[in-house]
Protein backbone atom coordinates (compact mmCIF):
# COMPACT_ATOMS: atom_id res chain seq x y z
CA UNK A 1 0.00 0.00 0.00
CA UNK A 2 1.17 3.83 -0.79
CA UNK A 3 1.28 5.29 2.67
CA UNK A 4 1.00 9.26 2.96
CA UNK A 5 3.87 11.21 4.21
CA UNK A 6 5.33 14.69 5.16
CA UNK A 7 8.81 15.48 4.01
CA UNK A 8 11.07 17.31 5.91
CA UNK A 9 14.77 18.60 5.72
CA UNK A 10 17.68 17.36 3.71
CA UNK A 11 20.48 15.02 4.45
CA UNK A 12 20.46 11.14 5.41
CA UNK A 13 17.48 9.97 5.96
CA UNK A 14 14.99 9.02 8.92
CA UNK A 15 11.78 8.05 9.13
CA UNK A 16 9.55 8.06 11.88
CA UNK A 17 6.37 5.89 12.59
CA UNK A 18 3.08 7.08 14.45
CA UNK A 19 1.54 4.58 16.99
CA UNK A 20 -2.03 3.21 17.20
CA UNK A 21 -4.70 6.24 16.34
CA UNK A 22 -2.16 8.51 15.43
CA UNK A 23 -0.91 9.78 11.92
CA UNK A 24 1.73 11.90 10.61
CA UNK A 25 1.22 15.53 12.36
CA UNK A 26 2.51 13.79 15.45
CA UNK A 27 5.90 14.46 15.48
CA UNK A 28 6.06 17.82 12.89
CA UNK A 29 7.24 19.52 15.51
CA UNK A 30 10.12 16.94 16.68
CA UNK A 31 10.68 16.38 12.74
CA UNK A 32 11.26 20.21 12.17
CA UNK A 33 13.84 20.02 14.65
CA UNK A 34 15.48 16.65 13.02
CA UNK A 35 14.81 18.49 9.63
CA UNK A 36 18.36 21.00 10.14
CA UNK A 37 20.06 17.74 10.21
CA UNK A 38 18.37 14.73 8.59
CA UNK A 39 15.49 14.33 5.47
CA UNK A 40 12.86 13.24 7.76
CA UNK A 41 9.91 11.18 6.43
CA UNK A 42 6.71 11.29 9.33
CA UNK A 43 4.50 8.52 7.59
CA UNK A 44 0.90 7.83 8.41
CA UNK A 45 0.17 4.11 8.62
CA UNK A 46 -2.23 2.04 6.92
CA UNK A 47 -5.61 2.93 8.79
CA UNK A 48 -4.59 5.74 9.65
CA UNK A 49 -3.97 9.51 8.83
CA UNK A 50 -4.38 10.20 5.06
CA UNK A 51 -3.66 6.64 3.93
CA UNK A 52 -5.43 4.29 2.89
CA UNK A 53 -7.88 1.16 4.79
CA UNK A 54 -7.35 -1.93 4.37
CA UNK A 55 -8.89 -5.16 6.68
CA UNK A 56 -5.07 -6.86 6.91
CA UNK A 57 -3.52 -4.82 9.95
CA UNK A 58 -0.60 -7.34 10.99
CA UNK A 59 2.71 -6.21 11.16
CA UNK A 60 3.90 -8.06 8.14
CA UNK A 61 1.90 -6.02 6.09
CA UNK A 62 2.61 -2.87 7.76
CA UNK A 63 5.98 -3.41 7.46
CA UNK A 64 5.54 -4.12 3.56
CA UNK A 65 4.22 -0.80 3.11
CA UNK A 66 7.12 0.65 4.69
CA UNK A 67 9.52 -1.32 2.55
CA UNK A 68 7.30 -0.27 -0.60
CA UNK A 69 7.80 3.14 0.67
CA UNK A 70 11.66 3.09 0.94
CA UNK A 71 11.40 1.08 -2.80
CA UNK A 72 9.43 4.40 -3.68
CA UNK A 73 11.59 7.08 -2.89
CA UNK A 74 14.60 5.38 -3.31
CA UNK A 75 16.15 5.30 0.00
CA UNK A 76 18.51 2.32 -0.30
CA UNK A 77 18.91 2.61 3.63
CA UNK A 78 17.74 4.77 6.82
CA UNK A 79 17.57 5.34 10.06
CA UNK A 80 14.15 4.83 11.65
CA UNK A 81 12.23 5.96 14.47
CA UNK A 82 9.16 4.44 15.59
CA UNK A 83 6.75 4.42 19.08
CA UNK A 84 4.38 1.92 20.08
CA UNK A 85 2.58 0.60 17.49
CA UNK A 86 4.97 2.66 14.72
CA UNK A 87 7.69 1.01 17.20
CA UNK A 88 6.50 -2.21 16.19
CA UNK A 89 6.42 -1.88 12.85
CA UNK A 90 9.86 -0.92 12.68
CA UNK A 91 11.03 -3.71 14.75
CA UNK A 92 9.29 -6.13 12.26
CA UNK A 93 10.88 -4.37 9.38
CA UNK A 94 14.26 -4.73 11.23
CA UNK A 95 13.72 -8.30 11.66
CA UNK A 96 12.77 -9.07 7.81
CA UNK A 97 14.91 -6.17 6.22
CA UNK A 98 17.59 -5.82 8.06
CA UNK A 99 20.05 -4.40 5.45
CA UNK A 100 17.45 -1.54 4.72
CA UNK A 101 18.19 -0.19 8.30
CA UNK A 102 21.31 2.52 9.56
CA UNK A 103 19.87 2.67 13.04
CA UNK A 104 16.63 1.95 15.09
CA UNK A 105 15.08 3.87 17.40
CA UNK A 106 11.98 2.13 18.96
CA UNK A 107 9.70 4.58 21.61
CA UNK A 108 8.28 3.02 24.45
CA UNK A 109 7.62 -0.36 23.38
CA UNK A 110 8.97 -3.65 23.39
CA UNK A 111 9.03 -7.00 21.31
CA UNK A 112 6.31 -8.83 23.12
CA UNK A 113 3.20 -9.41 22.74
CA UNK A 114 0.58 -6.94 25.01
CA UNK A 115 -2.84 -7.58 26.46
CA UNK A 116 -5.92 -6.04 24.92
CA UNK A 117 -6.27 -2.73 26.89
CA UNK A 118 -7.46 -0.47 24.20
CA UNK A 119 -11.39 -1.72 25.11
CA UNK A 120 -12.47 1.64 26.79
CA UNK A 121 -11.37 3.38 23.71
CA UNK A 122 -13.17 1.00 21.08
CA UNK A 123 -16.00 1.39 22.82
CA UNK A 124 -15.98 5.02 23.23
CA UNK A 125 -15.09 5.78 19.44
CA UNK A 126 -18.42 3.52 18.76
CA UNK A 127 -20.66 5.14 20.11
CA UNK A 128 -20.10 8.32 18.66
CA UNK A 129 -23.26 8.67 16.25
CA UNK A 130 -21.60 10.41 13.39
CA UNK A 131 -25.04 11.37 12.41
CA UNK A 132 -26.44 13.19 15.26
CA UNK A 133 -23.06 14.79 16.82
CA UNK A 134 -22.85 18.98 15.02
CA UNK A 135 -18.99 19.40 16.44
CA UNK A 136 -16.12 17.96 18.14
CA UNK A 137 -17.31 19.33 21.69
CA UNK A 138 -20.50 17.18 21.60
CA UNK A 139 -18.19 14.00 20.23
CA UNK A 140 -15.96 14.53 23.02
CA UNK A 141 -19.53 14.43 25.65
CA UNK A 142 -19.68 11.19 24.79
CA UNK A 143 -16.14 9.91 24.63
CA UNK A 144 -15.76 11.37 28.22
CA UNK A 145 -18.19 8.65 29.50
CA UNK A 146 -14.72 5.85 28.48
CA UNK A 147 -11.80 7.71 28.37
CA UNK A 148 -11.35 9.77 31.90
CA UNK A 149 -7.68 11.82 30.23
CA UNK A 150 -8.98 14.63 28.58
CA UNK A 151 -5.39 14.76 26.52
CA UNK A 152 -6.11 10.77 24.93
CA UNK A 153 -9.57 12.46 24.14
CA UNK A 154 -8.01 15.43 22.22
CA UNK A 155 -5.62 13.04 21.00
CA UNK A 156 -8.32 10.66 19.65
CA UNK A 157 -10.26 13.19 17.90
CA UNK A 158 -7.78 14.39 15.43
CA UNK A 159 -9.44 11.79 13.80
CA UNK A 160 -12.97 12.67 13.67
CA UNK A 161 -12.52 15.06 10.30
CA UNK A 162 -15.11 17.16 8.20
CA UNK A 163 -16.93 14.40 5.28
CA UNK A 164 -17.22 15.87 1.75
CA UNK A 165 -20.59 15.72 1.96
CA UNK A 166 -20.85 17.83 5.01
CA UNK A 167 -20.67 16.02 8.93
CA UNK A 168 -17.93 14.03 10.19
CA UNK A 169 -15.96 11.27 9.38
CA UNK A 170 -13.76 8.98 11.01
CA UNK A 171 -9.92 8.87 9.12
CA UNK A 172 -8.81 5.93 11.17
CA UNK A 173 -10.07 2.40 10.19
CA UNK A 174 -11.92 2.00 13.79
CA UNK A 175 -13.36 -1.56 12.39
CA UNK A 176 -10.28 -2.88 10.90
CA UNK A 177 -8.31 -2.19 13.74
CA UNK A 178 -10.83 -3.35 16.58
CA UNK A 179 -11.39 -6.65 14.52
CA UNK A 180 -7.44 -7.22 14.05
CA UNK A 181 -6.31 -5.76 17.05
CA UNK A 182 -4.71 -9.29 18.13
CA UNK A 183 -2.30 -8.96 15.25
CA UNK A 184 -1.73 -4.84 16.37
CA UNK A 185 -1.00 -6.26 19.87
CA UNK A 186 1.23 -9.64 18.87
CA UNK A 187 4.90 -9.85 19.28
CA UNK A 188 7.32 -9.18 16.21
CA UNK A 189 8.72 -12.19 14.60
CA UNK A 190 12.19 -13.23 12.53
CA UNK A 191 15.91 -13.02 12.67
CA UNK A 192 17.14 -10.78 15.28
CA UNK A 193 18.95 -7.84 14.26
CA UNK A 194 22.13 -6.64 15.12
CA UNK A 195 22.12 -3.38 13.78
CA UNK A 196 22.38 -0.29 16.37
CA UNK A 197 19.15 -0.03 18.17
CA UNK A 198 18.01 2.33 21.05
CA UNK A 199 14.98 2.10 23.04
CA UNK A 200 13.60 5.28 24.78
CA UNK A 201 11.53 3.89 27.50
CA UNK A 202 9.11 6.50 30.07
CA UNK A 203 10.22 6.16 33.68
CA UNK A 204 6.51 5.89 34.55
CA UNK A 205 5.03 3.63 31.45
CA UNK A 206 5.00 -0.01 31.88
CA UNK A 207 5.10 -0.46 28.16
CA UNK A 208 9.01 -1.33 28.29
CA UNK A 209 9.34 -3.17 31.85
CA UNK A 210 12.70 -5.35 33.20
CA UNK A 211 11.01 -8.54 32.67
CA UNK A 212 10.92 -7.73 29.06
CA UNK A 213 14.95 -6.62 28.87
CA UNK A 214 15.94 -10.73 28.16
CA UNK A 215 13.61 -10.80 25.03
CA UNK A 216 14.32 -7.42 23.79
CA UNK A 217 18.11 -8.53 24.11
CA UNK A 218 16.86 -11.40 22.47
CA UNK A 219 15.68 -9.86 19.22
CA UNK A 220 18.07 -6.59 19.26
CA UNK A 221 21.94 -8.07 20.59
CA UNK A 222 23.29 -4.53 20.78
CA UNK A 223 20.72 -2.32 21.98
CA UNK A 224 20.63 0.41 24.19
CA UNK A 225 17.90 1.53 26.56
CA UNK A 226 17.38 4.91 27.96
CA UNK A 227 14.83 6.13 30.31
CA UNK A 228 13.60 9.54 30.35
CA UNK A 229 12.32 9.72 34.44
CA UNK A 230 8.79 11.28 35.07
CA UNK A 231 7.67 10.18 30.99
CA UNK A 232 4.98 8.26 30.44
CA UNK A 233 3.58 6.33 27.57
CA UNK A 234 3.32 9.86 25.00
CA UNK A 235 7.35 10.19 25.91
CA UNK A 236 7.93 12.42 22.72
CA UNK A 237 5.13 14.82 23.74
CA UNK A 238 5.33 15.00 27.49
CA UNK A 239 9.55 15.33 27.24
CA UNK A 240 10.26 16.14 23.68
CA UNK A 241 13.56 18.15 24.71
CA UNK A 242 15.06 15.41 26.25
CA UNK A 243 13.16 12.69 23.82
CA UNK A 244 14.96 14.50 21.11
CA UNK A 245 18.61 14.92 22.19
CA UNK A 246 18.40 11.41 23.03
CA UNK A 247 17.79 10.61 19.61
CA UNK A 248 20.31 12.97 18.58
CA UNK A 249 22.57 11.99 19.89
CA UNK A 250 22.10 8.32 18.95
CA UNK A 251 21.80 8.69 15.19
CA UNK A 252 24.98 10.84 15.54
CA UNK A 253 27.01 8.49 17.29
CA UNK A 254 29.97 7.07 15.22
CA UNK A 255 29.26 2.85 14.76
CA UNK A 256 32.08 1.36 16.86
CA UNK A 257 34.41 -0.83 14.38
């Protein structure tokens, strides 16, 4: 699948990957600041953003897209950033296409598999009745009833957009990814990779935990992990300073011979 994109900057490349309900516009404002160094690619996912839907949301075919991308624009290699769900994606690139990768940068999440916990917000994006809500204010009424952080709520309807036709429209594939979401929430699978990997963990998330360090070692030999202290899961937004000179500072790191 062609996935939609923002281009930023000029200079080796890096891409970075949205997580679950999340698109593109993310990370403009981290990618802006990677943009004086580094072309930076901030791709919207299948499902999501301005891409396209489609019913298959494993991360084999995520990751195809992403290699389709590269095939695209002709990036032979890159560097590539990606949290949670964009995290895993990257990861199962790494594993398949391990050659197409300088370094990895993975953003609070780990190669396991995670328990359904998205429920609240399934249910809460349902029963929004696109035909009887006027605005975002009255969506958000009823989202309030399953989803207690107002921020998540904000952050959830970025998706609710204007329809053509007049009303609102959902850009994210809420069926597709409710009905796969065991494939969204499975572990990455292949040949580890030995390339230079860093994971960016949030001191209070429990997305990236010490029981999960073995299999993480596991996959990724030579990683690094790095915790930013009072971060939780939306690291890059709550501490993007030090989220960003972390990453910096990685991708500019000479690889040791």
């Amino acid at each position: 699948m062609k996935l939609n994109f923002d281009h930023f900057g000029s200079g080796k490349p890096l891409i970075i990957i949205h997580g679950l309900f999340g698109s593109a516009s993310n990370f403009r404002s981290l990618a802006r600041i990677f943009a004086e160094t580094y072309s930076v690619y901030c791709l919207d996912l299948r499902n999501h953003g301005m891409s396209g839907h489609d019913d298959d949301v494993s991360l084999t075919a995520m990751a195809g897209d992403l290699l389709e991308f590269m095939l695209d624009q002709n990036l032979d290699k890159a560097s590539i950033m990606g949290h949670s769900l964009g995290g895993k994606v990257a990861m199962q690139f790494a594993l398949h296409h391990p050659d197409k990768i300088e370094k990895l940068i993975l953003g609070d999440i780990a190669p396991v598999q995670y328990t359904h916990h998205h429920n609240g917000i399934f249910e809460g994006l349902n029963a929004i009745n696109l035909d009887q809500i006027n605005s975002r204010k009255e969506a958000e009424l009823v989202l309030k009833d399953y989803v207690e952080e107002p921020g998540v709520r904000l952050f959830l309807l970025t998706n609710l957009v204007r329809a053509d036709g007049g009303g609102f429209r959902w850009r994210v594939n809420i069926k597709a990814l409710e009905e796969g979401y065991d494939h969204i929430a499975a572990a990455p699978q292949g040949q580890d990779f030995s390339g230079p990997t860093l994971f960016i963990r949030g001191g209070l998330s429990h997305y990236i935990t010490d029981k999960n360090i073995p299999t993480l070692k596991q996959f990724f030999p030579n990683a690094e992990i790095a915790t930013i202290k009072g971060a939780g899961h939306w690291l890059h937004a709550e501490k993007p300073q030090e989220y960003s000179k972390l990453m910096l500072d990685f991708l500019a790191e000479e690889p040791q011979s």
